[in-house]
PDB file of N, CA and C in Angstrom:
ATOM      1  N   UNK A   1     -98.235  -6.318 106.856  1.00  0.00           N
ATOM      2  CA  UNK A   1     -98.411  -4.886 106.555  1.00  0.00           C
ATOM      3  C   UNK A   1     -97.159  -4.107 106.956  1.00  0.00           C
ATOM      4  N   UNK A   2     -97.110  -2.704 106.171  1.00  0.00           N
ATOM      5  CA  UNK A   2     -95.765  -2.241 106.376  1.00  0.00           C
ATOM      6  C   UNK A   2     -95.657  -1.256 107.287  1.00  0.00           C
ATOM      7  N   UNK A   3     -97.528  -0.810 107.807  1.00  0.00           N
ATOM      8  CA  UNK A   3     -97.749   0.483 108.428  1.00  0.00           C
ATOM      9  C   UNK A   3     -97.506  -0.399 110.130  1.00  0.00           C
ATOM     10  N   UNK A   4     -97.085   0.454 111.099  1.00  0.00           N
ATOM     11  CA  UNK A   4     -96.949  -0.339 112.429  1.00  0.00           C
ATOM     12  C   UNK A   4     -98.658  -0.088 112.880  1.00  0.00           C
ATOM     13  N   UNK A   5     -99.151  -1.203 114.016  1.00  0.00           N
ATOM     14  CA  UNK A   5     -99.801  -0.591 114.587  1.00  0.00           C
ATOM     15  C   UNK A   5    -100.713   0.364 115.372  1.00  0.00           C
ATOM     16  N   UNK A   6    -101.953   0.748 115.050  1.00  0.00           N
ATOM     17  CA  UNK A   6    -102.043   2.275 115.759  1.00  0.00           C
ATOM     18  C   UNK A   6    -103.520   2.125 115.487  1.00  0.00           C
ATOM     19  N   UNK A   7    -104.092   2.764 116.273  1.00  0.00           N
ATOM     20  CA  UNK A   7    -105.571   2.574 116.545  1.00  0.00           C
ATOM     21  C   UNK A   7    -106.351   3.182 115.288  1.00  0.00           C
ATOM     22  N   UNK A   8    -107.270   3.004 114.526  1.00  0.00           N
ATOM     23  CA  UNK A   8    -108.052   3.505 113.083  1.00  0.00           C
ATOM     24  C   UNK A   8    -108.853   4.113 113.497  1.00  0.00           C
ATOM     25  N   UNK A   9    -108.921   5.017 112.664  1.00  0.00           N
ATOM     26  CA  UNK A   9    -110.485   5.960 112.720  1.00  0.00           C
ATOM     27  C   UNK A   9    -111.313   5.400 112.577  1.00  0.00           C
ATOM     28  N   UNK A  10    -112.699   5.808 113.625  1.00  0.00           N
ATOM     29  CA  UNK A  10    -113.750   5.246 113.422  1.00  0.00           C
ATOM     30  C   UNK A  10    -114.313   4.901 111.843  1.00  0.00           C
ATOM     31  N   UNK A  11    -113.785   6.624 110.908  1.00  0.00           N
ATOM     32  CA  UNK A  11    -114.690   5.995 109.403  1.00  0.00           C
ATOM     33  C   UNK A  11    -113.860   4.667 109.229  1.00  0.00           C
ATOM     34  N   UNK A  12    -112.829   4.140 109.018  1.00  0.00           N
ATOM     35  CA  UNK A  12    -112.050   3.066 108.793  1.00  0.00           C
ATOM     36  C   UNK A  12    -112.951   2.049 109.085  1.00  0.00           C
ATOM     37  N   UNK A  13    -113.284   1.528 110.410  1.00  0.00           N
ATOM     38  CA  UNK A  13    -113.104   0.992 111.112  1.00  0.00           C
ATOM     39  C   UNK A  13    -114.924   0.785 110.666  1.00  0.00           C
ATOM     40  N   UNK A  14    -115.971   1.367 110.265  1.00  0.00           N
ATOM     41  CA  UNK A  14    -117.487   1.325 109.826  1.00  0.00           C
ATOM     42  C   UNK A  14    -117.238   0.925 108.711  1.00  0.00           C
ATOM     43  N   UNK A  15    -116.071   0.616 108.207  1.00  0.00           N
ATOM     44  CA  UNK A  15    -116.149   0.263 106.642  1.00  0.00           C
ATOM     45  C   UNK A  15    -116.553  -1.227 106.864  1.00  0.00           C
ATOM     46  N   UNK A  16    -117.197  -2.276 105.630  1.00  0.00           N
ATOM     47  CA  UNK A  16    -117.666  -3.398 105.908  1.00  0.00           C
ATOM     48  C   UNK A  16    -116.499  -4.377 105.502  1.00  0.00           C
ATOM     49  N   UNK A  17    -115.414  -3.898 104.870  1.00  0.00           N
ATOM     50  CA  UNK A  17    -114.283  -4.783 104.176  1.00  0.00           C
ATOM     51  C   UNK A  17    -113.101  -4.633 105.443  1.00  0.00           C
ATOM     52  N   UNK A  18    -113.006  -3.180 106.139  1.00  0.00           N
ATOM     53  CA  UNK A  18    -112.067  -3.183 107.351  1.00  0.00           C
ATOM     54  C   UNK A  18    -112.159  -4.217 108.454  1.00  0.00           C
ATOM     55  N   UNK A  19    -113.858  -4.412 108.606  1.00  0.00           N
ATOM     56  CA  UNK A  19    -114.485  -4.956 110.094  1.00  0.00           C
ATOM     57  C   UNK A  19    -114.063  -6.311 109.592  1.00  0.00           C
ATOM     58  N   UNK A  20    -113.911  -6.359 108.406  1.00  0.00           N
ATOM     59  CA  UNK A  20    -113.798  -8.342 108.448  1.00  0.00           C
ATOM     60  C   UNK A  20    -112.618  -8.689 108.166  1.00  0.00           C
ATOM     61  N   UNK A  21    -112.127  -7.824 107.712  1.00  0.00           N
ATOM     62  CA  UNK A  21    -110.331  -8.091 107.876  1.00  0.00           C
ATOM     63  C   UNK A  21    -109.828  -7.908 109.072  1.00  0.00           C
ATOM     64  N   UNK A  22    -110.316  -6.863 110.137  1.00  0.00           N
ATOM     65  CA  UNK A  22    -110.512  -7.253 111.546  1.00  0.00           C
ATOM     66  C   UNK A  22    -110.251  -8.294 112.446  1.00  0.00           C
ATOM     67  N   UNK A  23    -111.718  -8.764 111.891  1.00  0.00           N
ATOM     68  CA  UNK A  23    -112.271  -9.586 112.326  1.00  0.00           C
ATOM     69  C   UNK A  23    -111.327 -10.904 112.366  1.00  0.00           C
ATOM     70  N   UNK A  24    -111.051 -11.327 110.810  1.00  0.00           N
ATOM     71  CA  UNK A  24    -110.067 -12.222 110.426  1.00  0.00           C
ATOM     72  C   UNK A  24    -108.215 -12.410 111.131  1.00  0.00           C
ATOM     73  N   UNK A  25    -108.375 -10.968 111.313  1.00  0.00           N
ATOM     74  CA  UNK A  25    -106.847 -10.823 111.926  1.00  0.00           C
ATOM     75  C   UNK A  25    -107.222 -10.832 113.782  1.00  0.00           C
ATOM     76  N   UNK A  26    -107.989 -10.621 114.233  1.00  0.00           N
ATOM     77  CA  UNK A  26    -108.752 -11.025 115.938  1.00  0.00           C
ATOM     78  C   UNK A  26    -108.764 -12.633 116.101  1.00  0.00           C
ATOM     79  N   UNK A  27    -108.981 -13.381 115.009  1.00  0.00           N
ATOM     80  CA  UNK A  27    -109.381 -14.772 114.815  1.00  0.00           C
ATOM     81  C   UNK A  27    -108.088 -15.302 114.742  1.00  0.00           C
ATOM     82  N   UNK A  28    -107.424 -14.931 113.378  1.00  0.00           N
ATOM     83  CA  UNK A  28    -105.929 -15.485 113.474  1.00  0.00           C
ATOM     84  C   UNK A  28    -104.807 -15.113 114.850  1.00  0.00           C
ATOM     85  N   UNK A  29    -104.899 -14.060 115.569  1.00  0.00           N
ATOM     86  CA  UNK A  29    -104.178 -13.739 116.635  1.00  0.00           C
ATOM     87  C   UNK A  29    -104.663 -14.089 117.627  1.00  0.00           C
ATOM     88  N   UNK A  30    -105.811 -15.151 117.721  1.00  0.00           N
ATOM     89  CA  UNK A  30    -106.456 -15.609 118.858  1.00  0.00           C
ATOM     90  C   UNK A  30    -107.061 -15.101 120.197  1.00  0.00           C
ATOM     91  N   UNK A  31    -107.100 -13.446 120.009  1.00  0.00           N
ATOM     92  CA  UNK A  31    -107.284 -12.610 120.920  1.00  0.00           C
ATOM     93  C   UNK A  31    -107.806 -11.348 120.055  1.00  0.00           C
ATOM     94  N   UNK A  32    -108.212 -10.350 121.266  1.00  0.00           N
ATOM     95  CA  UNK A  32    -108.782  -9.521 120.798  1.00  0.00           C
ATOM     96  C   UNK A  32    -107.756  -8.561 120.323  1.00  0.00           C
ATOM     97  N   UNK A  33    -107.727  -7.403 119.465  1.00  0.00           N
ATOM     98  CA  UNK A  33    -107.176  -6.525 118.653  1.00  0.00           C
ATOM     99  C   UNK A  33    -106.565  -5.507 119.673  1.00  0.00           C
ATOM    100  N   UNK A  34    -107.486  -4.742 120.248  1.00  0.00           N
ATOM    101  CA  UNK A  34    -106.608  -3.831 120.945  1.00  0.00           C
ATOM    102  C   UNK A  34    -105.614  -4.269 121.990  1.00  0.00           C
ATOM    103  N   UNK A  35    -105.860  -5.301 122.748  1.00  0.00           N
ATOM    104  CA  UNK A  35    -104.785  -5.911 124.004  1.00  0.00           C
ATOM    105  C   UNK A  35    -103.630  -6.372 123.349  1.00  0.00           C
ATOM    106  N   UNK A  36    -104.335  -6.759 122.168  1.00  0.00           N
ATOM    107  CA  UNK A  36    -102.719  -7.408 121.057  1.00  0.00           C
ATOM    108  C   UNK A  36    -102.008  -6.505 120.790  1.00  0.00           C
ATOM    109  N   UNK A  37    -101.899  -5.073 120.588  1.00  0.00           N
ATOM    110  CA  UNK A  37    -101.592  -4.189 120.141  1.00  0.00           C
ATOM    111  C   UNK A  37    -100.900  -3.319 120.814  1.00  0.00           C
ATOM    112  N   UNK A  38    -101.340  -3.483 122.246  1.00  0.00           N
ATOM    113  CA  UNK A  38    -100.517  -2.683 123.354  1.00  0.00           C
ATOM    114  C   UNK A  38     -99.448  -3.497 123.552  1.00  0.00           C
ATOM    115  N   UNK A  39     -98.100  -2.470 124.335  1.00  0.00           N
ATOM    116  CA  UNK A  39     -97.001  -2.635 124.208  1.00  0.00           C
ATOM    117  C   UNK A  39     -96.873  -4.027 125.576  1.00  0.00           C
ATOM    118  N   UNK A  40     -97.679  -3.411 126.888  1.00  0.00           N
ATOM    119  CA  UNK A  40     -97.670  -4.428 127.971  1.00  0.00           C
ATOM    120  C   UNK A  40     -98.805  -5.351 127.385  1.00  0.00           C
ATOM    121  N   UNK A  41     -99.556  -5.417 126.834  1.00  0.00           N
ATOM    122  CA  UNK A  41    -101.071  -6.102 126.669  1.00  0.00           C
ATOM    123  C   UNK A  41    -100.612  -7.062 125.489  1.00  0.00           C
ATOM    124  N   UNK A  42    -100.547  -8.570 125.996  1.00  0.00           N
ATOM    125  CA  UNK A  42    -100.466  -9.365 124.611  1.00  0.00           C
ATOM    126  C   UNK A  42     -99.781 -10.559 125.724  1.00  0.00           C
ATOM    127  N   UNK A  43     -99.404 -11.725 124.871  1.00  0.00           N
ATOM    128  CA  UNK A  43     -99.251 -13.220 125.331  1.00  0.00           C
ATOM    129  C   UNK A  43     -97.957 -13.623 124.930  1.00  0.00           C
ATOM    130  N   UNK A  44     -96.729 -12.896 125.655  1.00  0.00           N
ATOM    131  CA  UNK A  44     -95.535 -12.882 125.776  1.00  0.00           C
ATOM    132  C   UNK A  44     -94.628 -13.922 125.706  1.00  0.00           C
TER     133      UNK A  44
END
């Protein structure tokens, strides 16, 4: 994706096609979404 990181709005985020692309990208990064996302938070 070309947009950087940044936390989604809840409507986003209730959508049923967002949560599983989510979901899919939590699975492929082997961790959870928000810790991945922070600048200190992630597996260096």
């Amino acid at each position: 994706m070309t947009t950087p990181p940044r936390p989604l709005p809840a409507p986003v985020l209730s959508r049923p096609e967002l949560r599983a692309l989510i979901s899919r990208s939590r699975t492929f990064a082997g961790q959870p979404l928000v810790p991945a996302l922070k600048p200190t938070g992630g597996a260096q």
